[in-house]
C-alpha atoms as a PDB file:
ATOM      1  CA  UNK A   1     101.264 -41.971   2.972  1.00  0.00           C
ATOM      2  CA  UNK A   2      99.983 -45.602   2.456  1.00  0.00           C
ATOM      3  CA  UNK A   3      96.729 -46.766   4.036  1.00  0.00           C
ATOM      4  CA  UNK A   4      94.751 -50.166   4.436  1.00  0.00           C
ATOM      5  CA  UNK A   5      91.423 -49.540   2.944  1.00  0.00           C
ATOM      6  CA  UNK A   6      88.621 -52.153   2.380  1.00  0.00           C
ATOM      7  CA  UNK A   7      86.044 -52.372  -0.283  1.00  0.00           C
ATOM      8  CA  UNK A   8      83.078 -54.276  -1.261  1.00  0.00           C
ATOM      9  CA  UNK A   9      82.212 -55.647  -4.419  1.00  0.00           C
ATOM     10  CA  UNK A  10      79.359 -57.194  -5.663  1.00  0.00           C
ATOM     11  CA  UNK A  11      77.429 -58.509  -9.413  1.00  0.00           C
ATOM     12  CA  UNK A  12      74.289 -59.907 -10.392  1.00  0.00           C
ATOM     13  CA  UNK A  13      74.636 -59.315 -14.487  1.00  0.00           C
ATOM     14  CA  UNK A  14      75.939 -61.087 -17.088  1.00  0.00           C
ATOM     15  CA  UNK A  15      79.186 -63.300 -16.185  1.00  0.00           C
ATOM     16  CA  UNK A  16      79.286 -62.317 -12.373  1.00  0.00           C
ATOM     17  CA  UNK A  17      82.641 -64.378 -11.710  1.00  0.00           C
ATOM     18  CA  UNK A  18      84.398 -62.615 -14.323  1.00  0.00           C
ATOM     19  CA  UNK A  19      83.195 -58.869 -13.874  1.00  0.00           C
ATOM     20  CA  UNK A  20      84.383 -59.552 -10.271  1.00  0.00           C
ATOM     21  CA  UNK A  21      87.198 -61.196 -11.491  1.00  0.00           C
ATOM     22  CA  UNK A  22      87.760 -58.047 -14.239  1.00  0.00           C
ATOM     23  CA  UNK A  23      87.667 -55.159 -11.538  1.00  0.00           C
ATOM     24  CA  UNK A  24      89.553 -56.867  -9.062  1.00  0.00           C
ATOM     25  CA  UNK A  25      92.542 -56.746 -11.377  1.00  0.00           C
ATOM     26  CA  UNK A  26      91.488 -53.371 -12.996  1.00  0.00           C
ATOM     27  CA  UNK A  27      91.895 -51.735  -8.950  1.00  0.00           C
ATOM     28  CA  UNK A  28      95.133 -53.577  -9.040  1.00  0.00           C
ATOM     29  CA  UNK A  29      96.620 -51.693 -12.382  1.00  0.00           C
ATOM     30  CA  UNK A  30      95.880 -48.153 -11.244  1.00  0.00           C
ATOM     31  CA  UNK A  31      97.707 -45.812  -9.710  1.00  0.00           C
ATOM     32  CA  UNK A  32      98.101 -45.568  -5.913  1.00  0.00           C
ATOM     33  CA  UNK A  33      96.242 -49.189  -5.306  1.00  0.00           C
ATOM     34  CA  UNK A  34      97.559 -52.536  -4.745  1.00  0.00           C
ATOM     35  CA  UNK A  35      95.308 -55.213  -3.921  1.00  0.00           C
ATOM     36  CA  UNK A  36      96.501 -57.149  -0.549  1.00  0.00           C
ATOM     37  CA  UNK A  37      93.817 -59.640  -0.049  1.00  0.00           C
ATOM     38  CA  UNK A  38      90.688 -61.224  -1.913  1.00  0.00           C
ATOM     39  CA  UNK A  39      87.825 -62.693   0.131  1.00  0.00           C
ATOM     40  CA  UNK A  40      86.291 -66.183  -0.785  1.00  0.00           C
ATOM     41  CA  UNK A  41      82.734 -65.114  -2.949  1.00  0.00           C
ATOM     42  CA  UNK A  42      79.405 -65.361  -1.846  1.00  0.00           C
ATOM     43  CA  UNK A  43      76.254 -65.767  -3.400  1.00  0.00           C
ATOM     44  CA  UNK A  44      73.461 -63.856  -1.835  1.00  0.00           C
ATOM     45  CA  UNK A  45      69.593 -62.715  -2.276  1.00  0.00           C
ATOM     46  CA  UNK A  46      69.283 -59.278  -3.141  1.00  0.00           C
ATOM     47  CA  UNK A  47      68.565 -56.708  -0.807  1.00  0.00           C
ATOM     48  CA  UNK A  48      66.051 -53.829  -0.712  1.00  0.00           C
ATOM     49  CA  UNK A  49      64.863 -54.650  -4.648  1.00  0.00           C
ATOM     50  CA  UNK A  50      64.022 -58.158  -4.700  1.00  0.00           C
ATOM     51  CA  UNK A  51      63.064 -58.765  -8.030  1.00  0.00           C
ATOM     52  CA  UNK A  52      66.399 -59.184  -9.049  1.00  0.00           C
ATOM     53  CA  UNK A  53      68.849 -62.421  -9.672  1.00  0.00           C
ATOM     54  CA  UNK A  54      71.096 -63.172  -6.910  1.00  0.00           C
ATOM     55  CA  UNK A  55      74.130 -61.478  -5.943  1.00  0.00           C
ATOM     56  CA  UNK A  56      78.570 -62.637  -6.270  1.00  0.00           C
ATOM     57  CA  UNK A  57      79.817 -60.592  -3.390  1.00  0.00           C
ATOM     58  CA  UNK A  58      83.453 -59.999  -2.002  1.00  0.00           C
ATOM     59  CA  UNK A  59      85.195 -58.166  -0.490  1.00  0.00           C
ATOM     60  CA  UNK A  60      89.100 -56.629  -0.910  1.00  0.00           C
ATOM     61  CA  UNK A  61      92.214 -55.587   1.105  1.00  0.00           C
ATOM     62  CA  UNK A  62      93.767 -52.602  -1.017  1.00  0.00           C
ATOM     63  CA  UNK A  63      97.391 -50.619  -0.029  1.00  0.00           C
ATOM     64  CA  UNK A  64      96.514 -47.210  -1.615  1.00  0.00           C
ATOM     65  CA  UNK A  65      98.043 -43.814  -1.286  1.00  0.00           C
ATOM     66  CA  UNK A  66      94.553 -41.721  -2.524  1.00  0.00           C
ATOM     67  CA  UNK A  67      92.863 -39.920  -0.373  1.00  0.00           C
ATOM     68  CA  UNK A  68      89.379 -41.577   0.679  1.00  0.00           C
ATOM     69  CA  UNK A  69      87.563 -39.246  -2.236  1.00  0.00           C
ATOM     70  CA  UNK A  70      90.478 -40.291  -5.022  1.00  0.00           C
ATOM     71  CA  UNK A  71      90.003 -43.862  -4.270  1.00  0.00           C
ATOM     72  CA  UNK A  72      85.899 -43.849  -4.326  1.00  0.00           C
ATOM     73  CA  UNK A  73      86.084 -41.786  -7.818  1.00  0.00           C
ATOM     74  CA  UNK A  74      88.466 -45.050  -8.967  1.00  0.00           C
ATOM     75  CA  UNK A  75      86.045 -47.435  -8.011  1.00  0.00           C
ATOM     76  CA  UNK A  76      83.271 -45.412  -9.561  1.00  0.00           C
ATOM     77  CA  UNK A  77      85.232 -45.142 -12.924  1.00  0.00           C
ATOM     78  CA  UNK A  78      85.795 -48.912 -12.503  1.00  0.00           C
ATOM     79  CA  UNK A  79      82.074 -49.486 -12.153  1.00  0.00           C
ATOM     80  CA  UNK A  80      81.559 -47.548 -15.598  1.00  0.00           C
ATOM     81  CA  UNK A  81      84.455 -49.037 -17.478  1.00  0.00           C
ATOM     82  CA  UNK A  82      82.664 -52.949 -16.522  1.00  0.00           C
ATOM     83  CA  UNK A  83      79.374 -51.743 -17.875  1.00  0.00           C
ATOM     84  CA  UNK A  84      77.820 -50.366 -14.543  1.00  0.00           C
ATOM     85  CA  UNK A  85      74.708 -48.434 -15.457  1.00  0.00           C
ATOM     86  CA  UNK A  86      72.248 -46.461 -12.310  1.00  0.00           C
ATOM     87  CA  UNK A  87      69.029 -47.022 -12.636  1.00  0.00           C
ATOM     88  CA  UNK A  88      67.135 -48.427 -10.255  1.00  0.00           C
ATOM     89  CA  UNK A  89      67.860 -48.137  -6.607  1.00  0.00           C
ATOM     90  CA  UNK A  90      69.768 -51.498  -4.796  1.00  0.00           C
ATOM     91  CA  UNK A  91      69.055 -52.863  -8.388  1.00  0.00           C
ATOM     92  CA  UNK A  92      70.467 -55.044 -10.747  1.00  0.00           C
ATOM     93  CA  UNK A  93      73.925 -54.193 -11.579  1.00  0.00           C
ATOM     94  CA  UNK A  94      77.418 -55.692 -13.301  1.00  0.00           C
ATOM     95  CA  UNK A  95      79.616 -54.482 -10.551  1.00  0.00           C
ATOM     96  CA  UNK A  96      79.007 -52.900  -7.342  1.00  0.00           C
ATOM     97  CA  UNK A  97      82.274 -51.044  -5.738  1.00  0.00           C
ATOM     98  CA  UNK A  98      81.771 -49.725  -2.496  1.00  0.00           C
ATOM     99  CA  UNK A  99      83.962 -48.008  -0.154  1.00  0.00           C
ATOM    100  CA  UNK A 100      84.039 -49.612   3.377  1.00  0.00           C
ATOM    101  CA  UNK A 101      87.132 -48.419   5.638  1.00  0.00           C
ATOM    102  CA  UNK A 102      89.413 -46.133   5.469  1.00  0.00           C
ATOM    103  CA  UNK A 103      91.964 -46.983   7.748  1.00  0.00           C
ATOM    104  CA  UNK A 104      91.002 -45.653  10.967  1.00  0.00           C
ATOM    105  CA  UNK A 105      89.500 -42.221   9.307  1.00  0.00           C
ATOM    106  CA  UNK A 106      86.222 -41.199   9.360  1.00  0.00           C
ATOM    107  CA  UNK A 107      84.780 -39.141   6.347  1.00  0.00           C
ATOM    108  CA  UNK A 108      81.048 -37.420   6.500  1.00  0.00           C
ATOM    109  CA  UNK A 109      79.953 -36.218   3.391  1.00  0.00           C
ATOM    110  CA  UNK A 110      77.290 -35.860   1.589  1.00  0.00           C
ATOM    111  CA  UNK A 111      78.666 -38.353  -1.226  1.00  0.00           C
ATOM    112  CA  UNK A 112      80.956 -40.058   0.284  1.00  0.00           C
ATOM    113  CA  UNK A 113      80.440 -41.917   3.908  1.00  0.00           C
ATOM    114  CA  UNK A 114      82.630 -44.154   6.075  1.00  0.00           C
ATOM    115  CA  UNK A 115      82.595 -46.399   7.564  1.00  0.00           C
ATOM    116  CA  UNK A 116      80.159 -47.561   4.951  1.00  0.00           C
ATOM    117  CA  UNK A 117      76.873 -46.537   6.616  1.00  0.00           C
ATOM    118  CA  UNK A 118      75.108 -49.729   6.353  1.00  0.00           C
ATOM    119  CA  UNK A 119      77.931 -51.823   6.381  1.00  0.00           C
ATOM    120  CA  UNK A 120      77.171 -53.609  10.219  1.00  0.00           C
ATOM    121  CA  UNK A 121      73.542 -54.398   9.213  1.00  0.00           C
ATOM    122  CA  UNK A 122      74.635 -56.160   6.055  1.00  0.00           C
ATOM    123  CA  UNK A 123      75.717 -59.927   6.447  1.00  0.00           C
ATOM    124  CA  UNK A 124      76.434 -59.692   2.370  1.00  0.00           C
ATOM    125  CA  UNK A 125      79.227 -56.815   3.159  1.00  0.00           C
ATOM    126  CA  UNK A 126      80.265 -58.064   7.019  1.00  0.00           C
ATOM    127  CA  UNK A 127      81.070 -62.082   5.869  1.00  0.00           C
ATOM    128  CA  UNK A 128      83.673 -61.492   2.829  1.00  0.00           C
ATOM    129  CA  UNK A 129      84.857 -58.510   4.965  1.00  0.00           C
ATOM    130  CA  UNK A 130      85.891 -60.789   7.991  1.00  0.00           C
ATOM    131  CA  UNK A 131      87.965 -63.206   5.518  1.00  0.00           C
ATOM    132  CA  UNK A 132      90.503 -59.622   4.358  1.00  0.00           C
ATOM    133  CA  UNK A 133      90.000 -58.050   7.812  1.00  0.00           C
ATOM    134  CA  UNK A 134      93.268 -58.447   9.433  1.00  0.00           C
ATOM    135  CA  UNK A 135      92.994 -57.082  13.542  1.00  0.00           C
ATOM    136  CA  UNK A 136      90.156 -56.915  16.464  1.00  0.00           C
ATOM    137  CA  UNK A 137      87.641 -54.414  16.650  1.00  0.00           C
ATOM    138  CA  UNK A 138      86.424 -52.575  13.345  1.00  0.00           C
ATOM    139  CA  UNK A 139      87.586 -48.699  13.971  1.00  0.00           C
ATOM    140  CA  UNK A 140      85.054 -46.121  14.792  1.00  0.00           C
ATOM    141  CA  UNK A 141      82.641 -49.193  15.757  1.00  0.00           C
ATOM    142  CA  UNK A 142      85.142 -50.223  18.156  1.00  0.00           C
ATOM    143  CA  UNK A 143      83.449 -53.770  18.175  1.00  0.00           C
ATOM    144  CA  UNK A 144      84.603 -56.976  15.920  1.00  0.00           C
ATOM    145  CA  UNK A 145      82.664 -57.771  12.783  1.00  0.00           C
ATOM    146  CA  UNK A 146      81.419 -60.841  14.399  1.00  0.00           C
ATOM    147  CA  UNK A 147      79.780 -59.041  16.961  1.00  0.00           C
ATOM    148  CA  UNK A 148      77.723 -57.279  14.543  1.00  0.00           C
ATOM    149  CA  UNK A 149      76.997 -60.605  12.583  1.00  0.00           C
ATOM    150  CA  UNK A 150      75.551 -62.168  15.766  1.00  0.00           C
ATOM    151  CA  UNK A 151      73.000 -59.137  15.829  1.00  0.00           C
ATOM    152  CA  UNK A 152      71.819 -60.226  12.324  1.00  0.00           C
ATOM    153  CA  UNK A 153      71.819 -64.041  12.771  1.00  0.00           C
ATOM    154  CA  UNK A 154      68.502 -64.385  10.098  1.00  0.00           C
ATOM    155  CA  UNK A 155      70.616 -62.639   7.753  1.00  0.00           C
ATOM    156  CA  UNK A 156      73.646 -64.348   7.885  1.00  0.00           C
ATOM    157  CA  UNK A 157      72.272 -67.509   6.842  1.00  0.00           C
ATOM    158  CA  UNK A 158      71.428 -65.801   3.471  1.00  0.00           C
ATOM    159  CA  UNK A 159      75.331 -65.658   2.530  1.00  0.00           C
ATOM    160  CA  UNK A 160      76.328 -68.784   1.269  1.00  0.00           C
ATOM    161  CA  UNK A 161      80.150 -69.045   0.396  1.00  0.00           C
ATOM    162  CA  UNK A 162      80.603 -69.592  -3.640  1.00  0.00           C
ATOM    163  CA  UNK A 163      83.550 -70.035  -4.292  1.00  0.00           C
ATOM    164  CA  UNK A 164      87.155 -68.241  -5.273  1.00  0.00           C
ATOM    165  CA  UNK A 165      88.632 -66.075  -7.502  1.00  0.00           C
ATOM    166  CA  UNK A 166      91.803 -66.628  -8.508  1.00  0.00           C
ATOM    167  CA  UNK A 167      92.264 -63.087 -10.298  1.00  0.00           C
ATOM    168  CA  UNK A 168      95.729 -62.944 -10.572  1.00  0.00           C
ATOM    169  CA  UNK A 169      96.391 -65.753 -13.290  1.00  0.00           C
ATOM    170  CA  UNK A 170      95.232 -64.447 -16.286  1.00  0.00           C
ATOM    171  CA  UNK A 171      92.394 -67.309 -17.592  1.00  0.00           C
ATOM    172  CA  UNK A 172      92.601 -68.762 -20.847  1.00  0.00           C
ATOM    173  CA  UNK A 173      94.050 -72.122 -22.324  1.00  0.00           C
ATOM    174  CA  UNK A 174      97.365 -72.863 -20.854  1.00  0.00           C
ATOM    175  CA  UNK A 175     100.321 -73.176 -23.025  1.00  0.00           C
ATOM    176  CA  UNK A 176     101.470 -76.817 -22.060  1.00  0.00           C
END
């Protein structure tokens, strides 16, 4: 069985383009996932710990046949394969993966939440999720992203779009 998941992704360390970049195409070599869609990248303040450089965040369409507990264990082996070390809480990090949606499933557990549980009170996650998002109302929520961004209005203004990533084309000097 093949389901539409969504993730979040997000760097404040080091080369922030190309660790997002790096694990966009490292969830597209494993098993079970194929990357669908790639939001535009914005730059944002940090959240919760503020004393902190700003944030790259994106989000990503994936195709995957794991189950919702497979694919979180991926992204968390992706994390430590780009360098991702837990420290301090909402801190500084070189790549953030987080689960959003599942397809339409709901998961409670104690490590492993979704929806994402603070995904509708976080502009940072809700703007690069609206560019993949492909449909009306966000399941479980039953309301549209944009709803939920015109509840944080203050917030939104804090995500300023970046730019692209083109992470299919491998970078490098071009042969011609």
């Amino acid at each position: 069985m093949t389901v539409c998941a969504y993730l979040a992704l997000g760097s404040n360390i080091g080369n922030r383009e190309d660790t997002l970049r790096k694990a966009i195409r490292r969830l597209n070599e494993l098993p079970g996932i194929r990357v669908k869609r790639v939001s535009s990248v914005y730059e944002t303040d940090p959240v919760g710990y503020v004393d902190q450089d700003a944030f790259l965040n994106m989000a990503v369409a994936v195709e995957t046949e794991l189950s919702p507990e497979q694919l979180l264990e991926t992204a968390l082996a992706v994390e430590r394969e780009l360098g991702r070390v837990r420290t301090i809480r909402w801190g500084p990090r070189t790549i953030d993966i987080d689960l959003l949606l599942y397809g339409s499933y709901t998961v409670q557990k104690e490590h492993l939440m979704i929806p994402h549980p603070a995904m509708a009170e976080r502009a940072f996650v809700l703007v690069p999720l609206r560019d993949v998002w492909e449909g009306g109302a966000l399941p479980v929520y039953n309301q549209t992203i944009d709803h939920f961004l015109s509840h944080l209005a203050e917030d939104h203004k804090g995500v300023r779009k970046w730019g692209t990533i083109n992470w299919e084309i491998e970078s490098g000097p071009s042969g011609s």
